[in-house]
C-alpha atoms as a PDB file:
ATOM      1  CA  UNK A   1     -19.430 -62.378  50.913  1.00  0.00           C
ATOM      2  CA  UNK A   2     -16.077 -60.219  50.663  1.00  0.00           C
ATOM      3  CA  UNK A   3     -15.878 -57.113  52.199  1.00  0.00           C
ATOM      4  CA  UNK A   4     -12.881 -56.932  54.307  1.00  0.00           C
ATOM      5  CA  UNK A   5      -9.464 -57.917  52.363  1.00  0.00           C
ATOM      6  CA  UNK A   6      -5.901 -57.797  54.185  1.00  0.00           C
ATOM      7  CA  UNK A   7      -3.209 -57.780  51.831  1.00  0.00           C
ATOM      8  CA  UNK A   8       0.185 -58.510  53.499  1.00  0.00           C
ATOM      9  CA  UNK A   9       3.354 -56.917  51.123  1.00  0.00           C
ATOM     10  CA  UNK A  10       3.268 -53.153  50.173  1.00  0.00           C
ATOM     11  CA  UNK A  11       5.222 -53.924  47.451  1.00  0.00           C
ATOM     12  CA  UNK A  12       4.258 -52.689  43.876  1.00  0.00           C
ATOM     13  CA  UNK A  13       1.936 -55.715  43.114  1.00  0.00           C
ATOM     14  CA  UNK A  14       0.542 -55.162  46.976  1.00  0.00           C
ATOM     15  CA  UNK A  15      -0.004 -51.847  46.377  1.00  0.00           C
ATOM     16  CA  UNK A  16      -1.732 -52.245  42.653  1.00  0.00           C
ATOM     17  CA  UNK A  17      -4.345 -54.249  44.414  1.00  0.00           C
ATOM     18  CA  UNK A  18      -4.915 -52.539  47.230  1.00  0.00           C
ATOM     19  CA  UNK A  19      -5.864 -49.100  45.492  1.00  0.00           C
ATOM     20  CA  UNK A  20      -7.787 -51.335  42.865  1.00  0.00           C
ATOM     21  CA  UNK A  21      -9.909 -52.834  45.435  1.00  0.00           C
ATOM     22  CA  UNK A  22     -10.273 -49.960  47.575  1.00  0.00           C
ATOM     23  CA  UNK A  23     -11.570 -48.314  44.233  1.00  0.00           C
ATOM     24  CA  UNK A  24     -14.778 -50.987  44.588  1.00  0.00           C
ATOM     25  CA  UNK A  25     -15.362 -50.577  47.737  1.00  0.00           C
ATOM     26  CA  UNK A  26     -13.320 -53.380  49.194  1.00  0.00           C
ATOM     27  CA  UNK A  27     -12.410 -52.383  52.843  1.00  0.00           C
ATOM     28  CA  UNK A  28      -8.400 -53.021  52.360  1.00  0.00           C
ATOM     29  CA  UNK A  29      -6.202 -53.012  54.963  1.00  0.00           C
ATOM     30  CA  UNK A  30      -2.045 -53.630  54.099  1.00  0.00           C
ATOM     31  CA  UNK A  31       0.069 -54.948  56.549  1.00  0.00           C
ATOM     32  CA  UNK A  32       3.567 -54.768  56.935  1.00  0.00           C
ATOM     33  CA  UNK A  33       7.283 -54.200  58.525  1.00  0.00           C
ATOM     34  CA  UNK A  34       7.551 -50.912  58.525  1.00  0.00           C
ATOM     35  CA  UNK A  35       5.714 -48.838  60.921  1.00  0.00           C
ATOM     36  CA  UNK A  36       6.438 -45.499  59.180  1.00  0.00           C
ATOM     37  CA  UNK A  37       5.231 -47.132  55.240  1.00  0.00           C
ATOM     38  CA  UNK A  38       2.048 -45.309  55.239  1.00  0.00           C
ATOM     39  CA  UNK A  39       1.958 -41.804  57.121  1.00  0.00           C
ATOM     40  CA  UNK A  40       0.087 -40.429  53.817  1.00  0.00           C
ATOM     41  CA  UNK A  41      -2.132 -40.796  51.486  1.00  0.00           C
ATOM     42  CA  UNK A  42      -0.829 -42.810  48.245  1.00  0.00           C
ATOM     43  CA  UNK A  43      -0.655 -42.264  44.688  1.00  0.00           C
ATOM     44  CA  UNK A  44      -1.330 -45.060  41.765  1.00  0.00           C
ATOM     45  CA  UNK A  45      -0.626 -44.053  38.539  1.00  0.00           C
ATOM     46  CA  UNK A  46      -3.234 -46.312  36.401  1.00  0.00           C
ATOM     47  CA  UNK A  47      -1.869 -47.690  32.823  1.00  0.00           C
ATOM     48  CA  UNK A  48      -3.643 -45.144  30.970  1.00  0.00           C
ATOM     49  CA  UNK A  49      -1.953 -42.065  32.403  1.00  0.00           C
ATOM     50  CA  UNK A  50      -4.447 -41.095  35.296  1.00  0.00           C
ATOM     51  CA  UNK A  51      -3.253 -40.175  39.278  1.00  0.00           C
ATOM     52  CA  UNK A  52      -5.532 -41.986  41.398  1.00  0.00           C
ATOM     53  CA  UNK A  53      -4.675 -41.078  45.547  1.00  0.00           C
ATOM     54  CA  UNK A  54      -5.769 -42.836  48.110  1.00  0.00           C
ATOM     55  CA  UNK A  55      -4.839 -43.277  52.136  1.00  0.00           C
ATOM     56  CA  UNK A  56      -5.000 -46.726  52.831  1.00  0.00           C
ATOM     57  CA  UNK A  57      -5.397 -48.784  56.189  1.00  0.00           C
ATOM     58  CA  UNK A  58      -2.187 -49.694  57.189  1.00  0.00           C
ATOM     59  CA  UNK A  59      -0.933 -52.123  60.191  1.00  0.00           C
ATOM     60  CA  UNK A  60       2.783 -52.569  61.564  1.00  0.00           C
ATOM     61  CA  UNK A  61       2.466 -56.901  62.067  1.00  0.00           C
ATOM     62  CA  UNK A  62      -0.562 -57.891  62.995  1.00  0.00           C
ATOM     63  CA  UNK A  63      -3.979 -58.683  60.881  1.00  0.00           C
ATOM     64  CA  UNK A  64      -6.891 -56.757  61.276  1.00  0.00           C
ATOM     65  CA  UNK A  65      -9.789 -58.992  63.575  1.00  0.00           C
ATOM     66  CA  UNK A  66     -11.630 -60.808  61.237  1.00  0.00           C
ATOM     67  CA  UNK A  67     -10.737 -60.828  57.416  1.00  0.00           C
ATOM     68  CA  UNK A  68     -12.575 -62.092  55.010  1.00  0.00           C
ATOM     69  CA  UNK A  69     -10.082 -62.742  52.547  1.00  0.00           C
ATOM     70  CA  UNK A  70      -5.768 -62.193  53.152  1.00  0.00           C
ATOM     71  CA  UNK A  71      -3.756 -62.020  50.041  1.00  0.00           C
ATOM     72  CA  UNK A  72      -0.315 -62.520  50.472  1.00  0.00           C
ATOM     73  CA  UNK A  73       2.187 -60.603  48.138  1.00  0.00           C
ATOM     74  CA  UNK A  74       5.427 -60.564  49.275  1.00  0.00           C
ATOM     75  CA  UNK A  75       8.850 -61.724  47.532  1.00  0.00           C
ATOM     76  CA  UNK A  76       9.215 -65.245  47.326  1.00  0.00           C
ATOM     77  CA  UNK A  77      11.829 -65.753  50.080  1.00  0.00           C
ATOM     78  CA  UNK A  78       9.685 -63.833  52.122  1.00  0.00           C
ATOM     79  CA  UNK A  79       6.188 -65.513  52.246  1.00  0.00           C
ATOM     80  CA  UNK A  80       7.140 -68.208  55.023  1.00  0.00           C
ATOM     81  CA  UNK A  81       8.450 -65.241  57.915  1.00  0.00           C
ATOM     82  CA  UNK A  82       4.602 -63.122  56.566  1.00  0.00           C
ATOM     83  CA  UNK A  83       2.216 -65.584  56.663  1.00  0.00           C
ATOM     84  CA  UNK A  84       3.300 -68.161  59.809  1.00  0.00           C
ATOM     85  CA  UNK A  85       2.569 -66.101  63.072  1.00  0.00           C
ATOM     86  CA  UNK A  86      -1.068 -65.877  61.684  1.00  0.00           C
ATOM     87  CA  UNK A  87      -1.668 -68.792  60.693  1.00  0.00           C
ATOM     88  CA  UNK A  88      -3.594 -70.309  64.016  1.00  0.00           C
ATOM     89  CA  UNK A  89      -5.806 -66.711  63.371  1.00  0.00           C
ATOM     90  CA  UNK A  90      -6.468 -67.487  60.000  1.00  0.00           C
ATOM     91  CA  UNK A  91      -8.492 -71.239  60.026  1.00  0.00           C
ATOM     92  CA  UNK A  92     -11.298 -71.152  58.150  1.00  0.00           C
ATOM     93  CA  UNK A  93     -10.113 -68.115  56.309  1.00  0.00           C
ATOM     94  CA  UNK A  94      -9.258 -68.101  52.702  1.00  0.00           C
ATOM     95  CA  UNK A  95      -5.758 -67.392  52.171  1.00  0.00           C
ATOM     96  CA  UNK A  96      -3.961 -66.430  48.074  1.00  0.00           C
ATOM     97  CA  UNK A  97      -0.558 -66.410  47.718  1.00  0.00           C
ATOM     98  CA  UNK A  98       0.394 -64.470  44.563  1.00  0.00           C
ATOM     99  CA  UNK A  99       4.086 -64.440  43.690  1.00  0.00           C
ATOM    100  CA  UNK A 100       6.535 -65.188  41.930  1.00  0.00           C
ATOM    101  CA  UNK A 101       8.405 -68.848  41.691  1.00  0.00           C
ATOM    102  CA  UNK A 102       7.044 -71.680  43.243  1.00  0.00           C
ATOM    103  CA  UNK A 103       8.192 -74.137  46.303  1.00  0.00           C
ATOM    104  CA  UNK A 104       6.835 -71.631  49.069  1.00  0.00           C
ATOM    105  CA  UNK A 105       3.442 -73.042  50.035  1.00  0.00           C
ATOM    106  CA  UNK A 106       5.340 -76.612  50.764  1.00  0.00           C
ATOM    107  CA  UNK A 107       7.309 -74.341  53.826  1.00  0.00           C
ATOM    108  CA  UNK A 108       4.280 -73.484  55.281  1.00  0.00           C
ATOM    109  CA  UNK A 109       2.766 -75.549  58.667  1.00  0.00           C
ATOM    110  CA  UNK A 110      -0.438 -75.749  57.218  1.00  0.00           C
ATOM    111  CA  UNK A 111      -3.393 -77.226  58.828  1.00  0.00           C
ATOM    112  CA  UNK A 112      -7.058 -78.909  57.792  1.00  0.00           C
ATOM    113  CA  UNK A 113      -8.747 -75.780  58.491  1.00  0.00           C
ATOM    114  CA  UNK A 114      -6.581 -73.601  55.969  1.00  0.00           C
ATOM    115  CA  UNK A 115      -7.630 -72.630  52.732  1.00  0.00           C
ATOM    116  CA  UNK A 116      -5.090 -71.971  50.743  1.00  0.00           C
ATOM    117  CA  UNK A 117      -5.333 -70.561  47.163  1.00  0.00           C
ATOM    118  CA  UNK A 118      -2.488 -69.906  44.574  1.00  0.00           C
ATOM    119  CA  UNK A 119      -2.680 -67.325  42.491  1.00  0.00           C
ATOM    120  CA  UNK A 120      -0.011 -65.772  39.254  1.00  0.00           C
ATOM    121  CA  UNK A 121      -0.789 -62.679  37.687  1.00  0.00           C
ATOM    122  CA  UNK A 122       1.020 -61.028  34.638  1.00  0.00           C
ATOM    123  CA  UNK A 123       0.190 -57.314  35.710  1.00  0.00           C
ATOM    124  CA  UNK A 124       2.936 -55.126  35.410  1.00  0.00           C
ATOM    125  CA  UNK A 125       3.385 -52.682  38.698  1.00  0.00           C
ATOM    126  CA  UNK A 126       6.894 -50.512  40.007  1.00  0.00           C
ATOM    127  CA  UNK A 127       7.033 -49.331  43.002  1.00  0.00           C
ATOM    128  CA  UNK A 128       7.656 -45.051  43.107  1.00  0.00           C
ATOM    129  CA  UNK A 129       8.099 -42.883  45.906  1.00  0.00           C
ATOM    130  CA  UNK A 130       4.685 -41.524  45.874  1.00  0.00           C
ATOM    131  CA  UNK A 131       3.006 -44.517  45.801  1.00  0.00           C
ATOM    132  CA  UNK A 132       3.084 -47.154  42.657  1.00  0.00           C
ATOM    133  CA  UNK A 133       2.504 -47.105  38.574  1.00  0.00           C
ATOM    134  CA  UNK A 134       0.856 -49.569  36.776  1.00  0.00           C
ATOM    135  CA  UNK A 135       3.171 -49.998  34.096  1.00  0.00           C
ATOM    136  CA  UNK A 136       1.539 -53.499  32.408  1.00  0.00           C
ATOM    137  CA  UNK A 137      -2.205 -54.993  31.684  1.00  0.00           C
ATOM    138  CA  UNK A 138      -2.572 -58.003  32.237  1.00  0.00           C
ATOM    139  CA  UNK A 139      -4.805 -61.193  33.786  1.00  0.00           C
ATOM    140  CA  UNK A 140      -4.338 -63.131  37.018  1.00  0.00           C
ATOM    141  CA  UNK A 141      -5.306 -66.582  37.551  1.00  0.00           C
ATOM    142  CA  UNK A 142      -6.365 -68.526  40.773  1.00  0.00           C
ATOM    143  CA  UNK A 143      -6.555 -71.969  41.569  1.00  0.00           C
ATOM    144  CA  UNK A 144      -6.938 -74.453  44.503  1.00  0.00           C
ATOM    145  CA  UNK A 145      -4.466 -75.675  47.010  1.00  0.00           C
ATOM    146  CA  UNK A 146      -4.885 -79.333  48.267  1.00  0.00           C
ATOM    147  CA  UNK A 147      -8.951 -79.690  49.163  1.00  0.00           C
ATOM    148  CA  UNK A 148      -9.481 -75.838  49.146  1.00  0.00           C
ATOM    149  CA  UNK A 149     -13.072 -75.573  48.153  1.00  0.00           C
ATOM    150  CA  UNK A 150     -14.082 -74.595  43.988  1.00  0.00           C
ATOM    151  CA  UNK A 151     -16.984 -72.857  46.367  1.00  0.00           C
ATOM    152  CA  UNK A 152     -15.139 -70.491  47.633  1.00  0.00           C
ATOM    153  CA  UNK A 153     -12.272 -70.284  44.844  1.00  0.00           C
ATOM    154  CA  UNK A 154     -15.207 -68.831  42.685  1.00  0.00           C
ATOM    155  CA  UNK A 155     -16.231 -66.112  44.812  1.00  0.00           C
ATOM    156  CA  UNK A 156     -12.895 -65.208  45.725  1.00  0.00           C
ATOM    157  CA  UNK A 157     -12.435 -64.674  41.839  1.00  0.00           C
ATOM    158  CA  UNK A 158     -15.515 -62.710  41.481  1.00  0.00           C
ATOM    159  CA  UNK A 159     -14.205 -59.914  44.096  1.00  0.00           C
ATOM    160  CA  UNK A 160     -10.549 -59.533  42.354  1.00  0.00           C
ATOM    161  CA  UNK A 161     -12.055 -59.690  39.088  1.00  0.00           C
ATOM    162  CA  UNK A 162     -14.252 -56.532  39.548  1.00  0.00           C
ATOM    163  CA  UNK A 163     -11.194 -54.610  41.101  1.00  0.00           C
ATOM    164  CA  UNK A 164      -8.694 -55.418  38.252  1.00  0.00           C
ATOM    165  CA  UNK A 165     -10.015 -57.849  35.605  1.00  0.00           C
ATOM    166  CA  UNK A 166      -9.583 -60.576  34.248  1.00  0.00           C
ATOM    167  CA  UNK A 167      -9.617 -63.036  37.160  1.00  0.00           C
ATOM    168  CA  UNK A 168      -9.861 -66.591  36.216  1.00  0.00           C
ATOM    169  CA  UNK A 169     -10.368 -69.389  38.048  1.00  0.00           C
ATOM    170  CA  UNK A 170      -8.289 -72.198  36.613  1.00  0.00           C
ATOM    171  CA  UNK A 171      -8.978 -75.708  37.938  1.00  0.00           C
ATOM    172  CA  UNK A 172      -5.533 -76.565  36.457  1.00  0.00           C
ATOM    173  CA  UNK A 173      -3.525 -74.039  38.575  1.00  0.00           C
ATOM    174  CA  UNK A 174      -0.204 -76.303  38.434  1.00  0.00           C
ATOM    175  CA  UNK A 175       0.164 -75.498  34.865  1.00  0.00           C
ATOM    176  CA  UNK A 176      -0.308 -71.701  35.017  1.00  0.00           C
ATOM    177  CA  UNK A 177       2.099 -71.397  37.804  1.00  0.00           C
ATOM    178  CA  UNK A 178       5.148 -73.851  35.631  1.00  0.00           C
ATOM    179  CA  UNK A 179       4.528 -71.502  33.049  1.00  0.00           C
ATOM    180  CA  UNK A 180       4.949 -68.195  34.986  1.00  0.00           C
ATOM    181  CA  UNK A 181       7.966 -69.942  36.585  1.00  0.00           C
ATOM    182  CA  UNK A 182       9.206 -70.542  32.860  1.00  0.00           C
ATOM    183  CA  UNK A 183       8.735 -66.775  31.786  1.00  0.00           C
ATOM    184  CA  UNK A 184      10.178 -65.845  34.934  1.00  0.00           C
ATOM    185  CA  UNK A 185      13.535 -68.482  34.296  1.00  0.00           C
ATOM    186  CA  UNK A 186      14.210 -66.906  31.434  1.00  0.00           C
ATOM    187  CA  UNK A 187      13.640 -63.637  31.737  1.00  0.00           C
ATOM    188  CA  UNK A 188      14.510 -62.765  34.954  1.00  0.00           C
ATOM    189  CA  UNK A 189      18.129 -63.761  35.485  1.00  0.00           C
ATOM    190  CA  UNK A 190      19.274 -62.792  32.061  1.00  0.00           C
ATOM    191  CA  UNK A 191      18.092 -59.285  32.978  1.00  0.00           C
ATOM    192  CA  UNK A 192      19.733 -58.885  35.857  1.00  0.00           C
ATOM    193  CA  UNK A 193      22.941 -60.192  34.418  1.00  0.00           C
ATOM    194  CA  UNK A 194      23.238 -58.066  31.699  1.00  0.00           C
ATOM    195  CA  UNK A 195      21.559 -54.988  33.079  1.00  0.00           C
ATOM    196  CA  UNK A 196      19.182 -54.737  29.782  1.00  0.00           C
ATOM    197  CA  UNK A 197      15.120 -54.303  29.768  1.00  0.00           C
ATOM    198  CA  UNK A 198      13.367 -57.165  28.340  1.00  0.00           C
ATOM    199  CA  UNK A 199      12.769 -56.521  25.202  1.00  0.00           C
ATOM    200  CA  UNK A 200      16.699 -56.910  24.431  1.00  0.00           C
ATOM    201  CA  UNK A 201      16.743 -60.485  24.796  1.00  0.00           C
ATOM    202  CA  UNK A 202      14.723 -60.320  21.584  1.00  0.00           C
ATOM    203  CA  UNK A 203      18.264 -59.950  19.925  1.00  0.00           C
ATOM    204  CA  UNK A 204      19.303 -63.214  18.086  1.00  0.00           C
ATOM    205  CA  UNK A 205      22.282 -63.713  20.226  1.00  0.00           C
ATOM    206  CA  UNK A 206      19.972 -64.749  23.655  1.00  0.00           C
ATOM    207  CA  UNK A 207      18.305 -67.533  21.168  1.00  0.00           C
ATOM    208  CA  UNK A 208      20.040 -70.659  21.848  1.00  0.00           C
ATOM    209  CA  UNK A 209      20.432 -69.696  25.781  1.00  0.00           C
ATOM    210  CA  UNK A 210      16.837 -69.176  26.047  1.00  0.00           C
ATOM    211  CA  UNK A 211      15.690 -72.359  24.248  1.00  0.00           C
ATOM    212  CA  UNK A 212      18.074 -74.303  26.247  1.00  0.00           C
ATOM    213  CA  UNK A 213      16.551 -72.781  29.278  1.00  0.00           C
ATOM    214  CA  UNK A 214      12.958 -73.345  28.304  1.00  0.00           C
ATOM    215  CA  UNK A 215      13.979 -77.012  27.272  1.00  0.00           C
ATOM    216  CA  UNK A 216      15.393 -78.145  30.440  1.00  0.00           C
ATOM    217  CA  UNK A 217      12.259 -77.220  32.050  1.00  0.00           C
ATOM    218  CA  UNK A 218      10.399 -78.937  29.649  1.00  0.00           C
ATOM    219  CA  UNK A 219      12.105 -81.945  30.773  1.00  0.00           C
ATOM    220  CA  UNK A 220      11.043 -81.546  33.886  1.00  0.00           C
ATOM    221  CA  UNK A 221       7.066 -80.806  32.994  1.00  0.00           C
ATOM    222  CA  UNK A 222       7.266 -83.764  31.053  1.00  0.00           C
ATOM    223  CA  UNK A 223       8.475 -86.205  33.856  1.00  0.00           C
ATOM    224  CA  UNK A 224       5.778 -84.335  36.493  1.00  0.00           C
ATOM    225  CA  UNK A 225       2.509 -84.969  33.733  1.00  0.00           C
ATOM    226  CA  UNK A 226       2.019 -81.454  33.653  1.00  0.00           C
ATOM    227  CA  UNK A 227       0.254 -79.890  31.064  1.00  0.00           C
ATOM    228  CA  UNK A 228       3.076 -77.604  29.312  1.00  0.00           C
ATOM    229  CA  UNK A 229       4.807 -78.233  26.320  1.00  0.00           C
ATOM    230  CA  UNK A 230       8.112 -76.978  25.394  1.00  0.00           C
ATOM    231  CA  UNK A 231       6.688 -74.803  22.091  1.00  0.00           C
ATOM    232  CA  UNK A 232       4.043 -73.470  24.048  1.00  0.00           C
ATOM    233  CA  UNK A 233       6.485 -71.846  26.936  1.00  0.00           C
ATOM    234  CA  UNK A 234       9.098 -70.758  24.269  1.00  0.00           C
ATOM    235  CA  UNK A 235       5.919 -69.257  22.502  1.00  0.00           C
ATOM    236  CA  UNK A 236       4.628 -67.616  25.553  1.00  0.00           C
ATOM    237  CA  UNK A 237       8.358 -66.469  26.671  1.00  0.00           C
ATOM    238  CA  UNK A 238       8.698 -64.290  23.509  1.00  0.00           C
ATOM    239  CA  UNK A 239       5.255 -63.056  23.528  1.00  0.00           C
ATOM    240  CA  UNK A 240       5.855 -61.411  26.794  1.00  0.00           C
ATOM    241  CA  UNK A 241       9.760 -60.294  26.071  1.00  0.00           C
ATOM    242  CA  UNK A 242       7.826 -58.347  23.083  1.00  0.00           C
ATOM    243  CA  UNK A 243       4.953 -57.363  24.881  1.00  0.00           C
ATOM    244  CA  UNK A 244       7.063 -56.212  27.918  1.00  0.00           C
ATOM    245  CA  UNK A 245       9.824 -54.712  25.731  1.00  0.00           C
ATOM    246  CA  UNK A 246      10.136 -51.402  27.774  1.00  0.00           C
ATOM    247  CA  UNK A 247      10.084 -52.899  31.391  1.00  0.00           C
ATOM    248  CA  UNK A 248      12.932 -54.210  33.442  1.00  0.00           C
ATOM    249  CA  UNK A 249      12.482 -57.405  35.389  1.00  0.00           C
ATOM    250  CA  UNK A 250      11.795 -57.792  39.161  1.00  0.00           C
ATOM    251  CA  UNK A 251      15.054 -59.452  39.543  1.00  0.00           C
ATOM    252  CA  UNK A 252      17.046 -56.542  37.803  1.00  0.00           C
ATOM    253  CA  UNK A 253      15.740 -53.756  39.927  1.00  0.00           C
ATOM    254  CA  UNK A 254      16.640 -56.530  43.270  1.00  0.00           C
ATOM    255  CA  UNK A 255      20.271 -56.793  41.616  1.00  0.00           C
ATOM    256  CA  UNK A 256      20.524 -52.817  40.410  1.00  0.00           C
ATOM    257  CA  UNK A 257      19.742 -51.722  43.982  1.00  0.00           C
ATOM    258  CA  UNK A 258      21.696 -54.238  46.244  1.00  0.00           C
ATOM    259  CA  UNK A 259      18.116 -56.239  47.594  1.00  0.00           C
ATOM    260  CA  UNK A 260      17.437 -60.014  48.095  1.00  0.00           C
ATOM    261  CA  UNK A 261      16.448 -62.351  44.653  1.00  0.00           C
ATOM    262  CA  UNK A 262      13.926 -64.435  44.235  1.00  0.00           C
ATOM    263  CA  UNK A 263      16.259 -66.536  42.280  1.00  0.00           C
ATOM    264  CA  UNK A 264      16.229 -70.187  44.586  1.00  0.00           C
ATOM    265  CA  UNK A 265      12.552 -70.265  43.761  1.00  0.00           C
ATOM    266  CA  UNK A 266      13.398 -69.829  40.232  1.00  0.00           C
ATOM    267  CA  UNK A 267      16.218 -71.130  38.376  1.00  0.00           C
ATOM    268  CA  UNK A 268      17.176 -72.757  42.166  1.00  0.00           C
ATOM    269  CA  UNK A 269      13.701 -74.291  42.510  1.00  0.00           C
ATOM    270  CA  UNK A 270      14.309 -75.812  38.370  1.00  0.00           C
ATOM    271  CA  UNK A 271      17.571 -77.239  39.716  1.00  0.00           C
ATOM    272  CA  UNK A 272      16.498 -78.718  42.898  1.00  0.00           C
ATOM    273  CA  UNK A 273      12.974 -80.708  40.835  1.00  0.00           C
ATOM    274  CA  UNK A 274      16.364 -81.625  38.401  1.00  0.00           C
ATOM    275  CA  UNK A 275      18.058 -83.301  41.146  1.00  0.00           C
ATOM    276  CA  UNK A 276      15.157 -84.987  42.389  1.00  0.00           C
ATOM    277  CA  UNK A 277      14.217 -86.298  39.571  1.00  0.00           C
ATOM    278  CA  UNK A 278      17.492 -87.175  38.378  1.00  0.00           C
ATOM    279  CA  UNK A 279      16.993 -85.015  35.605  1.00  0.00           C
ATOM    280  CA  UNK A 280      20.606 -82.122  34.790  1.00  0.00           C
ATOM    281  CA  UNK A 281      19.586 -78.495  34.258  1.00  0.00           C
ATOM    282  CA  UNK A 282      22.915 -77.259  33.744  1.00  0.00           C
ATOM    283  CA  UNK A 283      21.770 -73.971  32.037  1.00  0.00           C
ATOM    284  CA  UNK A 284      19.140 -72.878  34.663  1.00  0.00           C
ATOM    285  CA  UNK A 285      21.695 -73.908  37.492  1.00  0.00           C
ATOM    286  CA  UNK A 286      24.709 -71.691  35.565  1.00  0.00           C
ATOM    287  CA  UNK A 287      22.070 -68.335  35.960  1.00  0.00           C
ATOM    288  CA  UNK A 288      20.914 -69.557  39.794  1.00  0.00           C
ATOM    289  CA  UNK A 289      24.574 -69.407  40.459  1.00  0.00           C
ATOM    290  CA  UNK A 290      25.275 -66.433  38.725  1.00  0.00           C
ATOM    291  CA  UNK A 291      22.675 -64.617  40.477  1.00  0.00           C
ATOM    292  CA  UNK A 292      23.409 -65.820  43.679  1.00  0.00           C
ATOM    293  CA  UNK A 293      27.080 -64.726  43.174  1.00  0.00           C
ATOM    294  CA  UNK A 294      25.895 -60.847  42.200  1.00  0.00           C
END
């Protein structure tokens, strides 16, 4: 049974989930670098307009005693620093990383005992000063890691999903996190480089860049035997540019206020399968270097 959840990253997705699970009943505790993060109570504005506040546990680097479930949220580039000093506490306990990009778990010392879980979700959250806004619906899916068990996958699901539905278990997770990584290839970098919300690169003159984005990665999906076609990332790339329309990307509020990208697990992370594979991704490298250059 879940009762106790530690969710390390106060970011906006952190915080969406923590005052969603609190909401049930969850016992949530957030843990984080800044000592001074939490001093009041918290404010999530749901999607339909409604304040919700909330104080929520809060501790400066270190884990509570004996979670039964961690769910790591940070930016990309920062999951490896998080997660590794608890690692030796956390054997035996289930661990989700939910982010964006992939290539992080693989930088993790990982053991037999750890059960690790990956997790995408297509929930919409910003960050404001009074706590965060839920500014998207959507579903998050959750999958197995190496020999994590289906067992305990399941029930893991069952707790998320009746904080903030839908959760899905998906015994395919590799697919649902290529295309997340696609979305976020395209979307993401083209954003930040021309300072526009997402719904602009709707305009005819982003067509050709985005299907040569999309079909470099199929390349790649093709070589790996995962299941993801080219037409059904393109498809899923304009369904969310029209759904999200009014939203601007992770990566352009990073860029707009001077922070980090998550753009080497991106476009980088593209680049780098390219060149092991043997396989050129000119187009996603041109926007990993751009970024990187901003």
């Amino acid at each position: 049974m879940i009762k106790n959840i530690a969710i390390i990253g106060s970011g906006a997705i952190g915080l969406l989930w923590a005052h969603h699970l609190k909401q049930k009943g969850f016992e949530v505790t957030l843990i984080g670098r800044r000592p001074q993060l939490l001093t009041q109570p918290l404010t999530l504005q749901t999607h339909s307009g409604q304040e919700v506040t909330q104080s929520i546990n809060y501790l400066h680097n270190q884990l509570p005693s004996s979670p039964d479930l961690v769910l790591v949220m940070t930016k990309a580039y920062q999951i490896a620093d998080a997660i590794s000093p608890y690692l030796d506490q956390l054997k035996g306990c289930p661990i989700v990383l939910m982010h964006n990009g992939l290539g992080t778990v693989e930088q993790l010392s990982l053991a037999e005992q750890h059960h690790v879980f990956l997790a995408t979700t297509s929930h919409g959250a910003l960050k404001s000063q009074s706590g965060v806004e839920h500014t998207g619906l959507g579903q998050t899916m959750v999958g197995c890691y190496g020999d994590a068990g289906t067992d305990q996958v399941k029930t893991i699901c069952k707790a998320l999903n009746s904080a903030l539905p839908p959760v899905e278990y998906v015994q395919d997770i590799n697919a649902a996190l290529w295309k997340k990584l696609a979305i976020n290839c395209a979307i993401n970098p083209l954003t930040a480089i021309n300072q526009c919300r997402n719904g602009e690169l709707s305009n005819t003159k982003y067509t050709q860049q985005l299907d040569t984005i999309i079909k470099e990665i199929s390349y790649l999906t093709e070589r790996l035997n995962i299941n993801l076609s080219y037409q059904e990332m393109r498809e899923t790339v304009d369904t969310v540019i029209n759904n999200t329309a009014k939203n601007y990307s992770s990566m352009h509020q990073d860029v707009l206020n001077g922070r980090e990208t998550e753009i080497d697990f991106i476009n980088g992370y593209i680049v780098n399968i390219g060149k092991a594979l043997g396989i050129p991704t000119p187009e996603n490298e041109k926007l990993w270097r751009a970024i990187n250059k901003l």
